[in-house]
C-alpha atoms as a PDB file:
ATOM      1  CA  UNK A   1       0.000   0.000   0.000  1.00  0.00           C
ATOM      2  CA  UNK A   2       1.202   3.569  -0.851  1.00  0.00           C
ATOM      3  CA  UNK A   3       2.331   5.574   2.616  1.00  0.00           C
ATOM      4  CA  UNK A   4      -0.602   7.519   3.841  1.00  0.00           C
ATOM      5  CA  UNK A   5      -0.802  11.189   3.449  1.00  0.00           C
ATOM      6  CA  UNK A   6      -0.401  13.045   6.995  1.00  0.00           C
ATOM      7  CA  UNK A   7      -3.447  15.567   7.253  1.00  0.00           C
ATOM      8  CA  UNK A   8      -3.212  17.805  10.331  1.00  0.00           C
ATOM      9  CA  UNK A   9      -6.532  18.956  11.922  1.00  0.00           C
ATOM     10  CA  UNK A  10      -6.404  22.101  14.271  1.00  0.00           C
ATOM     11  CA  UNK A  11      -9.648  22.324  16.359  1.00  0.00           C
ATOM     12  CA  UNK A  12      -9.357  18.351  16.826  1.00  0.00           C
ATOM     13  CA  UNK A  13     -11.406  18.115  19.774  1.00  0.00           C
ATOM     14  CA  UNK A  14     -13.936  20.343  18.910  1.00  0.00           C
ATOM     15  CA  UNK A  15     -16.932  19.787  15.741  1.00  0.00           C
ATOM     16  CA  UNK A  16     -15.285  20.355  12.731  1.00  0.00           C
ATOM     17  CA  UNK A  17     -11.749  19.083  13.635  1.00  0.00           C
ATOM     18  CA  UNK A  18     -13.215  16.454  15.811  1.00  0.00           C
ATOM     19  CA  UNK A  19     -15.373  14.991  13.053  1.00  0.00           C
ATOM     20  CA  UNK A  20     -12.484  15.110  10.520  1.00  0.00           C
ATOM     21  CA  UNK A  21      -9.825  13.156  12.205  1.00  0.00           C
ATOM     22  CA  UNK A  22     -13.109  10.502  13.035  1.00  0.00           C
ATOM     23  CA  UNK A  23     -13.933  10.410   9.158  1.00  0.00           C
ATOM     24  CA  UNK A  24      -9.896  10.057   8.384  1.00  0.00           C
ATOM     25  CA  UNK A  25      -9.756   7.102  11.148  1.00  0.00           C
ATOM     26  CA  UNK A  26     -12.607   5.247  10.227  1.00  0.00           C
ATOM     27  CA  UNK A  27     -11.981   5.581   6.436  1.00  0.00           C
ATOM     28  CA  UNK A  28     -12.119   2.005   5.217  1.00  0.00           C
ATOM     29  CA  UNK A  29      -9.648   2.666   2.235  1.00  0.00           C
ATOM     30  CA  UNK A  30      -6.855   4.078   5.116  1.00  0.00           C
ATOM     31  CA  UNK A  31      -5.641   6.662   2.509  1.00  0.00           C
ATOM     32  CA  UNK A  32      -5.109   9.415   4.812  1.00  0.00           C
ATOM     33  CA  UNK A  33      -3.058   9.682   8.507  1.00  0.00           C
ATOM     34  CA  UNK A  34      -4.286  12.102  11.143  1.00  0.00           C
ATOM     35  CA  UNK A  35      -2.403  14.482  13.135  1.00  0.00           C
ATOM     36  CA  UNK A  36      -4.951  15.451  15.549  1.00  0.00           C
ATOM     37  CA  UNK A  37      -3.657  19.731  16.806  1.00  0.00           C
ATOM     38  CA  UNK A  38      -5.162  20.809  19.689  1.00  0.00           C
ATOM     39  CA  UNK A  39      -4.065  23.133  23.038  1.00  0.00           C
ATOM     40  CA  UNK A  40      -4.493  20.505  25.463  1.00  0.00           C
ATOM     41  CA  UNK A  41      -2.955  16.624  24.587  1.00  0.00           C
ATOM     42  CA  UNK A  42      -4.122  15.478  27.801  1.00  0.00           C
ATOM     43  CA  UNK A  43      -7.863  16.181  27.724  1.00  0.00           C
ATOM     44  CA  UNK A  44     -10.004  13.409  27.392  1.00  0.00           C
ATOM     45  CA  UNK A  45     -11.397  14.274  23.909  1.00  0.00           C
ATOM     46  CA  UNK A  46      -7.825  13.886  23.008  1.00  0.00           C
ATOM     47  CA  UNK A  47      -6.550  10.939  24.596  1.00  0.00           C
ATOM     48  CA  UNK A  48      -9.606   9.717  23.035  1.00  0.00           C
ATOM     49  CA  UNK A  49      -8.761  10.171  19.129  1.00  0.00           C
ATOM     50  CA  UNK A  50      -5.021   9.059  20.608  1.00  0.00           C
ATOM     51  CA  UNK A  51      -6.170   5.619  21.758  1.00  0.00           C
ATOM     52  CA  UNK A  52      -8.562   5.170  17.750  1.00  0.00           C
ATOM     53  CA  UNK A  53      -4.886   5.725  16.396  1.00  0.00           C
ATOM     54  CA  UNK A  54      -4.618   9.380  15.592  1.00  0.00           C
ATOM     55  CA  UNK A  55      -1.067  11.821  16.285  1.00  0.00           C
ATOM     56  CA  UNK A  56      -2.131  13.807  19.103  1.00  0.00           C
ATOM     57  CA  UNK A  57       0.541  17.233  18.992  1.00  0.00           C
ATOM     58  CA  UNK A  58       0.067  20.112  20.998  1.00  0.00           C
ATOM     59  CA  UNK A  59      -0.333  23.641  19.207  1.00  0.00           C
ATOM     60  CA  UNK A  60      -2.197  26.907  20.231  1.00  0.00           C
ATOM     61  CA  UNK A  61      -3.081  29.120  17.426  1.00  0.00           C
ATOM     62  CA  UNK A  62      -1.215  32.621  19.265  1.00  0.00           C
ATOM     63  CA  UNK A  63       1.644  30.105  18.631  1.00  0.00           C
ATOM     64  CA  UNK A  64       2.705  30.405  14.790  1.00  0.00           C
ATOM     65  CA  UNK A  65       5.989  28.211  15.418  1.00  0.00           C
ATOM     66  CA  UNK A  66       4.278  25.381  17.517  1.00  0.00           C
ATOM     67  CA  UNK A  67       1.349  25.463  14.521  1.00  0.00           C
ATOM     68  CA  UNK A  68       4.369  25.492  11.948  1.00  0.00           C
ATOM     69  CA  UNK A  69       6.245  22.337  13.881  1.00  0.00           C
ATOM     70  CA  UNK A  70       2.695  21.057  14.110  1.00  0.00           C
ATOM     71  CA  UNK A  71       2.042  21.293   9.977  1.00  0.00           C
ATOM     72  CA  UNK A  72       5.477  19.492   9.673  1.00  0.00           C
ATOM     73  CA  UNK A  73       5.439  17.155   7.385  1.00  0.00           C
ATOM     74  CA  UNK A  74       1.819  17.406   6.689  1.00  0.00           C
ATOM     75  CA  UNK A  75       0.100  16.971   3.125  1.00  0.00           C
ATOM     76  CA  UNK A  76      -2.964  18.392   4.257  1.00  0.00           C
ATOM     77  CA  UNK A  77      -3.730  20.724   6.806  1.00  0.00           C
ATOM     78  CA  UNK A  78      -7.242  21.700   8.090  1.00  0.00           C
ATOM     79  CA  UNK A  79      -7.402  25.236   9.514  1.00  0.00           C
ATOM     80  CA  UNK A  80     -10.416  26.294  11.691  1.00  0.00           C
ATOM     81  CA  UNK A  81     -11.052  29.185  14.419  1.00  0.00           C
ATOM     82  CA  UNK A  82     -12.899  30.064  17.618  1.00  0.00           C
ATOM     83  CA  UNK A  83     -14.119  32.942  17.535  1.00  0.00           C
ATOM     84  CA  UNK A  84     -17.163  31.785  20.041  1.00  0.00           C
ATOM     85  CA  UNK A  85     -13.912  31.428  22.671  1.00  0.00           C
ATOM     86  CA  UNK A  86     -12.541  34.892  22.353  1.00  0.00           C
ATOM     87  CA  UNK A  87     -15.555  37.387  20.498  1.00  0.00           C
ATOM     88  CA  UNK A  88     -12.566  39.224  18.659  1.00  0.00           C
ATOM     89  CA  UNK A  89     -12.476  39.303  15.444  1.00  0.00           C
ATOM     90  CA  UNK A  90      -8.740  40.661  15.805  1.00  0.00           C
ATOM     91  CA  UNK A  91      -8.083  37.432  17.151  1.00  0.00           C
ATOM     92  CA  UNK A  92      -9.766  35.656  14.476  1.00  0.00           C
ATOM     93  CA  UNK A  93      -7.617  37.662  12.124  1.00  0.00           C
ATOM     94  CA  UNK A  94      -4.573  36.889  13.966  1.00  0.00           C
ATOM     95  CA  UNK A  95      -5.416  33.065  14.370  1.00  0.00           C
ATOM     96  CA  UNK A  96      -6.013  32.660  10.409  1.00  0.00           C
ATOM     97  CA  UNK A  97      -2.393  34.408   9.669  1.00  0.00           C
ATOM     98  CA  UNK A  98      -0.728  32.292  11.601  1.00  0.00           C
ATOM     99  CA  UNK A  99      -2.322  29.373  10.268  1.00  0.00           C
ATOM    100  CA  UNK A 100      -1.438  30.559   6.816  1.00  0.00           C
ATOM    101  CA  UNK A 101       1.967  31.223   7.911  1.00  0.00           C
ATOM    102  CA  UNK A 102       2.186  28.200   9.565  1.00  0.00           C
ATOM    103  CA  UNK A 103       0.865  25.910   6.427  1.00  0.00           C
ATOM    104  CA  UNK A 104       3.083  28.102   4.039  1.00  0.00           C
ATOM    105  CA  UNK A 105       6.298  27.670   6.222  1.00  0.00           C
ATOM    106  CA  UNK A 106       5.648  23.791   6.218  1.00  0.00           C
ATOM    107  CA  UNK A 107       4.651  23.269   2.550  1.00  0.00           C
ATOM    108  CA  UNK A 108       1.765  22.043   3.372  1.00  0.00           C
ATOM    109  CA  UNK A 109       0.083  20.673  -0.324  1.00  0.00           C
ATOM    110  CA  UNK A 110      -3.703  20.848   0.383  1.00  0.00           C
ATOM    111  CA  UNK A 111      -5.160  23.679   2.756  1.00  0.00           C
ATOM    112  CA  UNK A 112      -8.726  23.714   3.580  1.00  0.00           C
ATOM    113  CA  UNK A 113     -10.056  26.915   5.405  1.00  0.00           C
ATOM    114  CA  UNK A 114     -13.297  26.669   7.145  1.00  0.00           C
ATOM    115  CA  UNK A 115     -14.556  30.042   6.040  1.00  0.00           C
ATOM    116  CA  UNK A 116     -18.035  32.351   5.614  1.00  0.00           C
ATOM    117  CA  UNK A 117     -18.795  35.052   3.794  1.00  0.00           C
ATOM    118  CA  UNK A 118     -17.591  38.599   4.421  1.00  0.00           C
ATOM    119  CA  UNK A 119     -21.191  40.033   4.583  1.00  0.00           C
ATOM    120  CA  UNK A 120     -19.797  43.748   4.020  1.00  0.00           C
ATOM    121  CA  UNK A 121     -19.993  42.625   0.568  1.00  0.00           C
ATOM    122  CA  UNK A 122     -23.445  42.908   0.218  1.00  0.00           C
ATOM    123  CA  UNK A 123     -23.994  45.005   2.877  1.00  0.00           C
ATOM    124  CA  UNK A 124     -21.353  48.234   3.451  1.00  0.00           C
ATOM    125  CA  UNK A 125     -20.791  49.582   6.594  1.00  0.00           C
ATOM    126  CA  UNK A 126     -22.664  52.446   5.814  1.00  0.00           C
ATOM    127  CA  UNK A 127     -25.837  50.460   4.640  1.00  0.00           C
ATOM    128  CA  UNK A 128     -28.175  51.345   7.507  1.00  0.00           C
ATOM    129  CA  UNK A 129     -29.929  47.544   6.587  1.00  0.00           C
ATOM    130  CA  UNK A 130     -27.848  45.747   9.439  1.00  0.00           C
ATOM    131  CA  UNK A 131     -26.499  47.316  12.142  1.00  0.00           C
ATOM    132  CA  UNK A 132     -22.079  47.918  12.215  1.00  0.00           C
ATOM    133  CA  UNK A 133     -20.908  46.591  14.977  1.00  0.00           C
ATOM    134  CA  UNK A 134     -17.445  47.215  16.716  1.00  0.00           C
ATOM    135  CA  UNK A 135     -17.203  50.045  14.041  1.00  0.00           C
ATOM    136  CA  UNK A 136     -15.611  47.528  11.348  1.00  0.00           C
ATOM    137  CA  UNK A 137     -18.573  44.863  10.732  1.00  0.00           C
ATOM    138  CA  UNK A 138     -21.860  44.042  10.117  1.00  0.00           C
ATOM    139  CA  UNK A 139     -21.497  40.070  11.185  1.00  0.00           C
ATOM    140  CA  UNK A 140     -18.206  39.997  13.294  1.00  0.00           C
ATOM    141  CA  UNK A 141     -18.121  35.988  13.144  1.00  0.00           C
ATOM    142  CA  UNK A 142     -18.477  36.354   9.402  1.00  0.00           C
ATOM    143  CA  UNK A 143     -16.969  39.259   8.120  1.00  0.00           C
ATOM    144  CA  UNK A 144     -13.618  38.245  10.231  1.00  0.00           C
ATOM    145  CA  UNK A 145     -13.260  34.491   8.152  1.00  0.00           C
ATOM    146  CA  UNK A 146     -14.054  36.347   4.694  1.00  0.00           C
ATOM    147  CA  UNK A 147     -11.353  38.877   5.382  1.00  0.00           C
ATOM    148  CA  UNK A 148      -9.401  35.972   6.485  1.00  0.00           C
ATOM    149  CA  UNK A 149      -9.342  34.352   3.147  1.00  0.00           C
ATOM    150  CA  UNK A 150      -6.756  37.082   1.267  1.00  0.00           C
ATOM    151  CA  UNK A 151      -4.083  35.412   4.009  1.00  0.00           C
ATOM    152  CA  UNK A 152      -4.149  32.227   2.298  1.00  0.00           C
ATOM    153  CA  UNK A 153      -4.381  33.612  -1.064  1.00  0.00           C
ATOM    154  CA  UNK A 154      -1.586  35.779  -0.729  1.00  0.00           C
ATOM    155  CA  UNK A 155       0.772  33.336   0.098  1.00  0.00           C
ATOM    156  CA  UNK A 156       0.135  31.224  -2.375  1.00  0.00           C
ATOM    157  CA  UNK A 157      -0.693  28.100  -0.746  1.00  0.00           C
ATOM    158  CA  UNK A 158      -3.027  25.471  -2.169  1.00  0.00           C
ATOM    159  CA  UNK A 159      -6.609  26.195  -0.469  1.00  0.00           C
ATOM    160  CA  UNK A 160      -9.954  25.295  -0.688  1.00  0.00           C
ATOM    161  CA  UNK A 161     -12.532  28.145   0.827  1.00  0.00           C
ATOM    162  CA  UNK A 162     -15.052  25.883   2.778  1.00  0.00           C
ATOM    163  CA  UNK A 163     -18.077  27.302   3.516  1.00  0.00           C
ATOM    164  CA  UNK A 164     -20.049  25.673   6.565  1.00  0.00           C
ATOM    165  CA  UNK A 165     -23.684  26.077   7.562  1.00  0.00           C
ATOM    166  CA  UNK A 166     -26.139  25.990  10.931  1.00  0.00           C
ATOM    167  CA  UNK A 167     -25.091  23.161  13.163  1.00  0.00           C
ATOM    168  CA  UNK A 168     -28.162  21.959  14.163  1.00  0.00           C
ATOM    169  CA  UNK A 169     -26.483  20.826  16.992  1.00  0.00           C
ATOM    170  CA  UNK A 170     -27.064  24.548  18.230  1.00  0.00           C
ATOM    171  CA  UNK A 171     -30.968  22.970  18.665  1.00  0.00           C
ATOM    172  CA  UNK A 172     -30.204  20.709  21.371  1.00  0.00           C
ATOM    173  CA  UNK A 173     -29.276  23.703  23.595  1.00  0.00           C
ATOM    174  CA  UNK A 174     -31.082  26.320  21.960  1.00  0.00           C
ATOM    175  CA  UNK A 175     -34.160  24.621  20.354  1.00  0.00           C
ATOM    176  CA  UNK A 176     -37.896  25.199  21.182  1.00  0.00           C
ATOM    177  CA  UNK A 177     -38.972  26.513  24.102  1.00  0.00           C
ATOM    178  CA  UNK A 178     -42.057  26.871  25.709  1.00  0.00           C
ATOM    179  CA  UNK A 179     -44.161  29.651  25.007  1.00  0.00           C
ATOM    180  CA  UNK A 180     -46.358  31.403  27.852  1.00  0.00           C
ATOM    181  CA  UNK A 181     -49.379  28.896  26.779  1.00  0.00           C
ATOM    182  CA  UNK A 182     -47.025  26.439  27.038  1.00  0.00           C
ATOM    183  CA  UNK A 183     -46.417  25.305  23.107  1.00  0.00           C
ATOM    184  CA  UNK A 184     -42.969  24.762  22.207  1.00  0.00           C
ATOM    185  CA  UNK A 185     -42.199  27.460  20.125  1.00  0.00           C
ATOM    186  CA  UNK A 186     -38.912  27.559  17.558  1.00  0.00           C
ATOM    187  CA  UNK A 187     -37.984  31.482  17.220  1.00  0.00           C
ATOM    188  CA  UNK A 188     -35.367  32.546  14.757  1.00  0.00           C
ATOM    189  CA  UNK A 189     -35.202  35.764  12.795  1.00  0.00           C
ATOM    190  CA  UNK A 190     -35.581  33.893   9.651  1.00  0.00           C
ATOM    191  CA  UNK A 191     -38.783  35.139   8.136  1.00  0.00           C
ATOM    192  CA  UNK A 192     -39.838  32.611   5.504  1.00  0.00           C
ATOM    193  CA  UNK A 193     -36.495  31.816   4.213  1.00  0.00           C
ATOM    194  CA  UNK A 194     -35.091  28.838   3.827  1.00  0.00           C
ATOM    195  CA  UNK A 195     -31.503  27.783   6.432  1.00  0.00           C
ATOM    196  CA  UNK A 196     -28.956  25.911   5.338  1.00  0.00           C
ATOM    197  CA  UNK A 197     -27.989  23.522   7.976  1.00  0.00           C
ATOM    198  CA  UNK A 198     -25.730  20.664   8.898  1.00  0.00           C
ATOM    199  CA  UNK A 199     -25.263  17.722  11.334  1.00  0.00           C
ATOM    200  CA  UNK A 200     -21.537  18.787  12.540  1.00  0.00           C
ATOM    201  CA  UNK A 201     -20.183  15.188  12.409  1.00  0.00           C
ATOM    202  CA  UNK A 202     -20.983  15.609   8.442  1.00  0.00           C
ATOM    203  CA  UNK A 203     -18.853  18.431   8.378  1.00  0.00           C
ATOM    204  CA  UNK A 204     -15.709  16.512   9.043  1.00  0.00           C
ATOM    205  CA  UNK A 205     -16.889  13.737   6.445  1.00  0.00           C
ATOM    206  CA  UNK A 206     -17.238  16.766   3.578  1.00  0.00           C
ATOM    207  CA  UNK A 207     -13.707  17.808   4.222  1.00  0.00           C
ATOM    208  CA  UNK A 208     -12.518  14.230   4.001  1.00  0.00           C
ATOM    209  CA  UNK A 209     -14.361  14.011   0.979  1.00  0.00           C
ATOM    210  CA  UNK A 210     -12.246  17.385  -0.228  1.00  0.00           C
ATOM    211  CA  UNK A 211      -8.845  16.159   0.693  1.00  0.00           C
ATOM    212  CA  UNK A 212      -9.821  12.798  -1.399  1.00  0.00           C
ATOM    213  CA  UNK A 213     -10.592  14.603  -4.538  1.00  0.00           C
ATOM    214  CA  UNK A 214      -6.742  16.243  -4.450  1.00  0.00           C
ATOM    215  CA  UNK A 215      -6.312  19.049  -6.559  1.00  0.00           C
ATOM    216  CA  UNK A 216      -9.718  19.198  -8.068  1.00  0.00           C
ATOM    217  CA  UNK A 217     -11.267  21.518  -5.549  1.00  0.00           C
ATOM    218  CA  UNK A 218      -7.852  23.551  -4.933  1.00  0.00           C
ATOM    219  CA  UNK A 219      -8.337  27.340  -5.274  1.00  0.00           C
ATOM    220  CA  UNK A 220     -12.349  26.706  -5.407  1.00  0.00           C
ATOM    221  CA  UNK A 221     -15.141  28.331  -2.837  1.00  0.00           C
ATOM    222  CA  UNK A 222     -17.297  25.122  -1.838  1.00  0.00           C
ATOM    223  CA  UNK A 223     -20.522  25.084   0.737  1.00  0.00           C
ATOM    224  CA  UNK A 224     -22.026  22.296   2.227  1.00  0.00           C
ATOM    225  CA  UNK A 225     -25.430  21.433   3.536  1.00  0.00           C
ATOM    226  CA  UNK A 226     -27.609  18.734   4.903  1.00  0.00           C
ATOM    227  CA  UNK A 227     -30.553  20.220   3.730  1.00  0.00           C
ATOM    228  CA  UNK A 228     -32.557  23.477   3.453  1.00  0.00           C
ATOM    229  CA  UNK A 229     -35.420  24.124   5.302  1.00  0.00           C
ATOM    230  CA  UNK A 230     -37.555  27.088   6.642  1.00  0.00           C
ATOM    231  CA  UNK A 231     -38.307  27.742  10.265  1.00  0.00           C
ATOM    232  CA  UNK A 232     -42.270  26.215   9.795  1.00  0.00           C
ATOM    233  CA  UNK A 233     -40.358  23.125   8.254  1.00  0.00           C
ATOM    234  CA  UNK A 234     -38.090  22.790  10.928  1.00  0.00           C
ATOM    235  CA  UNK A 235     -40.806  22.899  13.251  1.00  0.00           C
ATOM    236  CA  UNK A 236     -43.114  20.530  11.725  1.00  0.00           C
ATOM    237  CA  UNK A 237     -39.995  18.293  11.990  1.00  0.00           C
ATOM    238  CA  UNK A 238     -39.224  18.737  15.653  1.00  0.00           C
ATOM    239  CA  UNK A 239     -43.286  18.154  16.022  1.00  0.00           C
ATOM    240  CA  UNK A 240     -42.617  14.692  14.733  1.00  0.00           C
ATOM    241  CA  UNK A 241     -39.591  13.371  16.429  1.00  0.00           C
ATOM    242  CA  UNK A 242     -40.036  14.957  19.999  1.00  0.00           C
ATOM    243  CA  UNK A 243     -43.933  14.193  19.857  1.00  0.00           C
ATOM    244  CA  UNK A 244     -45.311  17.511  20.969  1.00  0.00           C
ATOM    245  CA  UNK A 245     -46.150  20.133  19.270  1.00  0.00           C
ATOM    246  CA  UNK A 246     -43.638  22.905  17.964  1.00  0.00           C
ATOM    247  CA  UNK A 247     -44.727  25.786  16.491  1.00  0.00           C
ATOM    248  CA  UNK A 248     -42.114  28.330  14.251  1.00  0.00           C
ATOM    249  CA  UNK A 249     -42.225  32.172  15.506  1.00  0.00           C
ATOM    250  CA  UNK A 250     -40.567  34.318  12.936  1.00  0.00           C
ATOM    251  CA  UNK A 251     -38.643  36.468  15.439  1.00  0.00           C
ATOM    252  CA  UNK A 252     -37.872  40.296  14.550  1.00  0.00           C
ATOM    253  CA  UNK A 253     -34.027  40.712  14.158  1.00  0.00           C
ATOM    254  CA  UNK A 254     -34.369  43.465  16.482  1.00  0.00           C
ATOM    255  CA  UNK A 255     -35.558  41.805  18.891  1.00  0.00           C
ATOM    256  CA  UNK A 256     -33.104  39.128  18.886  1.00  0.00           C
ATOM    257  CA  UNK A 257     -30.439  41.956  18.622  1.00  0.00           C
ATOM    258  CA  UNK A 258     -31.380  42.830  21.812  1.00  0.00           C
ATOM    259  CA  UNK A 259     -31.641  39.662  23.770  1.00  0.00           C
ATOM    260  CA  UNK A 260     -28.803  40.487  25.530  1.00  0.00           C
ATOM    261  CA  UNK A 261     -26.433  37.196  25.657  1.00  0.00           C
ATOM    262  CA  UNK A 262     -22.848  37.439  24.612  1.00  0.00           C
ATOM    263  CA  UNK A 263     -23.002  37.550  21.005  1.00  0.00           C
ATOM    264  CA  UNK A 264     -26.529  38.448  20.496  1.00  0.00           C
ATOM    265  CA  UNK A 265     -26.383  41.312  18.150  1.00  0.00           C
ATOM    266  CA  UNK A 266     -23.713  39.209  16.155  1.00  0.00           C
ATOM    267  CA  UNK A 267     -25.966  36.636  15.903  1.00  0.00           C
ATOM    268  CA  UNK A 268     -29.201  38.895  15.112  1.00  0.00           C
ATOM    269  CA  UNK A 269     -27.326  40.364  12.033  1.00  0.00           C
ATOM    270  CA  UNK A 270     -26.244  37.015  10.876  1.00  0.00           C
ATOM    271  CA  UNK A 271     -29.554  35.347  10.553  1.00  0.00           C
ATOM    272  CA  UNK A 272     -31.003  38.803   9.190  1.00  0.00           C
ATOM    273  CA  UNK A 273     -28.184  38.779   6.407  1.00  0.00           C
ATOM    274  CA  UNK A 274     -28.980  35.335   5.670  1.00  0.00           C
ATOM    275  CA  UNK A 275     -32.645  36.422   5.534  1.00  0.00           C
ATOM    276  CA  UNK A 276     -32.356  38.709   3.400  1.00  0.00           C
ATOM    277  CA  UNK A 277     -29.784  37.565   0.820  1.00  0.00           C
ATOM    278  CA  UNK A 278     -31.454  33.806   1.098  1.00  0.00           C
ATOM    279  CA  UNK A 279     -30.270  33.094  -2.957  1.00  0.00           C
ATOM    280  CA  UNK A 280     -26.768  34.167  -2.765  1.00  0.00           C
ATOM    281  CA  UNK A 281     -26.216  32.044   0.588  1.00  0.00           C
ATOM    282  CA  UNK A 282     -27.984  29.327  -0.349  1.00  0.00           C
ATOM    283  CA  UNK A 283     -27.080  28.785  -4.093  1.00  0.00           C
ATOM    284  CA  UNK A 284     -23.270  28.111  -2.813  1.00  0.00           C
ATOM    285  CA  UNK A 285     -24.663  25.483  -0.109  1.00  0.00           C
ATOM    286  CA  UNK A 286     -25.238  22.839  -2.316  1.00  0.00           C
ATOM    287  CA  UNK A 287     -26.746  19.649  -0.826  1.00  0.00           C
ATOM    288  CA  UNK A 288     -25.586  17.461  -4.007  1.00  0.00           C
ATOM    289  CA  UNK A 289     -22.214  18.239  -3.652  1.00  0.00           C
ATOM    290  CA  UNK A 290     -21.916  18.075  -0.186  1.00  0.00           C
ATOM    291  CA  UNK A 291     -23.364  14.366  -0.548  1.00  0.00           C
ATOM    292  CA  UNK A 292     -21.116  13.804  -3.369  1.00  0.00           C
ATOM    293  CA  UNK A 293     -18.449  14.244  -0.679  1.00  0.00           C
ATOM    294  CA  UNK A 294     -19.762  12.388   1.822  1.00  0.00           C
ATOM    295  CA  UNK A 295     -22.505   9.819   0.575  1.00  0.00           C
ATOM    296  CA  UNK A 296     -23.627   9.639   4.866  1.00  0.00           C
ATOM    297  CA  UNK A 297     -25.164  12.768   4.514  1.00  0.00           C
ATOM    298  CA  UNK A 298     -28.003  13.429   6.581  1.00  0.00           C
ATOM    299  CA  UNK A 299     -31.095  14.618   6.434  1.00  0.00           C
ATOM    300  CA  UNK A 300     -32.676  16.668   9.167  1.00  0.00           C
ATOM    301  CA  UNK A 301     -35.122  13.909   9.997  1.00  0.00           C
ATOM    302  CA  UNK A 302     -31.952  11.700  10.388  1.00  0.00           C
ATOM    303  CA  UNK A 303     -30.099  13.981  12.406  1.00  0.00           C
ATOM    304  CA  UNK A 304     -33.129  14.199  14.661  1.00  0.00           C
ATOM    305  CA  UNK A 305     -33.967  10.544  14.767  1.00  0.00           C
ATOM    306  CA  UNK A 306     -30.329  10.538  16.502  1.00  0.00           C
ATOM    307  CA  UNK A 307     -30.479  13.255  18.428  1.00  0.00           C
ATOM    308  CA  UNK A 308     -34.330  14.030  19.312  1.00  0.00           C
ATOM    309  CA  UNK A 309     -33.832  12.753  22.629  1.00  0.00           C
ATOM    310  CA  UNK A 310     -31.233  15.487  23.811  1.00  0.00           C
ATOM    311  CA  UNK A 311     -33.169  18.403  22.941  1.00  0.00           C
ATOM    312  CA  UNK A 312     -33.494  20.554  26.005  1.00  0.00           C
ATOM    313  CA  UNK A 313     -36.815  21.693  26.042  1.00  0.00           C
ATOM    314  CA  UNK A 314     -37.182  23.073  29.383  1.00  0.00           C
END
């Protein structure tokens, strides 16, 4: 058998990263090797993918020469940020350079960057439409990746622009709640459109699917979805697998603006921009191709027939 190629994951423990260095270990035809980069080798998601066989390195992404030794020797390299850990999207843009400079320094062959949109395309800072916030952005999540992008581009380095959707993960902690008649009630500032989303284990099996195609998808912007669905449709699936009734409450953005949590008004201008400019973010979500990645694609009614039962409702 040809030697496997070496793909280093950053964010190993977490979704994305997590869910990659699962696809590469359980992938029948062994093609790939995983070196599993995360902050903390001794945490028990990491001894974890250790003991199923992957390279467990240490790496923090302030650190551009531990990421660099970390790349070492690395065909692939899978780049992804927190910017739920820190809010900053100067730290976001600091993470992704290093990461470029990391994966340039090491030669890495295949780059994929877990990416979104820069929404300041469609919508300037001085469109009143969505709100700036921190006086540079309209979505700070977003608009941080997107600007992220020219790093990798600039150096030359053999990318692929991955664009991710909803986790619907985010349901089992912020799903329906009950509504002061007591129906479960689904509120997002969606309107009628339709939102791309995503089982986050799928995720990882999409970018395996990307690495195994080689240079085909090099240079190229690619989006992945489970399936597209509007907030009624949603509902009327949650209605079947928890058994109760859920009904969909098309939520002003304003008022989710001003909810108050960590992140809210972030979050508010996302799913208004997503709203509003439904075709452009949904035409580059393709469900087809992402199942032409990974033929386990599922479904929302999958996903929930998994994962029904940890809903928090209460």
């Amino acid at each position: 058998m040809a030697e496997r190629k070496l793909i280093a994951v950053t964010g190993a423990t977490g979704a994305q990263g997590g869910g990659l260095v699962r696809a590469i270990l359980d992938d029948e035809e062994g093609r790939f090797a995983a070196r599993a980069v995360t902050r903390n080798a001794d945490s028990p998601a990491a001894q974890e993918l250790a003991r199923r066989g992957a390279e467990v390195v240490e790496a923090d992404l302030d650190d551009r020469g531990a990421l660099a030794r970390a790349f070492d020797g690395a065909w692939g390299a899978y780049c992804v940020t927190f910017f739920w850990n820190h809010f900053s999207p100067d730290t976001e843009l600091a993470h992704a350079r290093n990461l470029a400079d990391a994966a340039a320094a090491a030669g890495v062959r295949h780059v994929i960057w877990s990416t979104l949109e820069d929404t300041r395309r469609w919508v300037p800072l001085a469109d009143p439409r969505l709100p700036t916030l921190m006086e540079r952005y309209k979505v700070p999540h977003f608009d941080a990746k997107g600007e992220a992008d020219a790093f990798f581009d600039q150096r030359g380095i053999p990318t692929t622009y991955l664009l991710t959707s909803y986790y619907w993960e985010n349901l089992l902690t912020n799903g329906p709640r009950p509504g002061d008649d007591g129906v479960l009630t689904l509120a997002l500032p969606m309107g009628d459109a339709r939102l791309p989303g995503i089982a986050a284990e799928d995720i990882g099996r999409c970018a395996l699917g990307v690495f195994r195609r080689g240079d085909e998808l090099v240079g190229r912007r690619v989006g992945i979805a489970g399936e597209h669905l509007s907030g009624g449709e949603m509902a009327a699936a949650l209605s079947r697998a928890l058994g109760r009734a859920v009904r969909y409450h098309a939520m002003p953005p304003d008022t989710y603006r001003s909810l108050g949590f960590p992140g809210a008004a972030d979050l508010g201008n996302m799913f208004q921009f997503k709203r509003d400019f439904e075709a452009d973010y949904r035409a580059v979500r393709d469900v087809r191709f992402a199942r032409s990645l990974n033929p386990r694609l599922q479904g929302f009614d999958a996903w929930l027939a998994a994962n029904a039962q940890r809903i928090q409702t209460g």
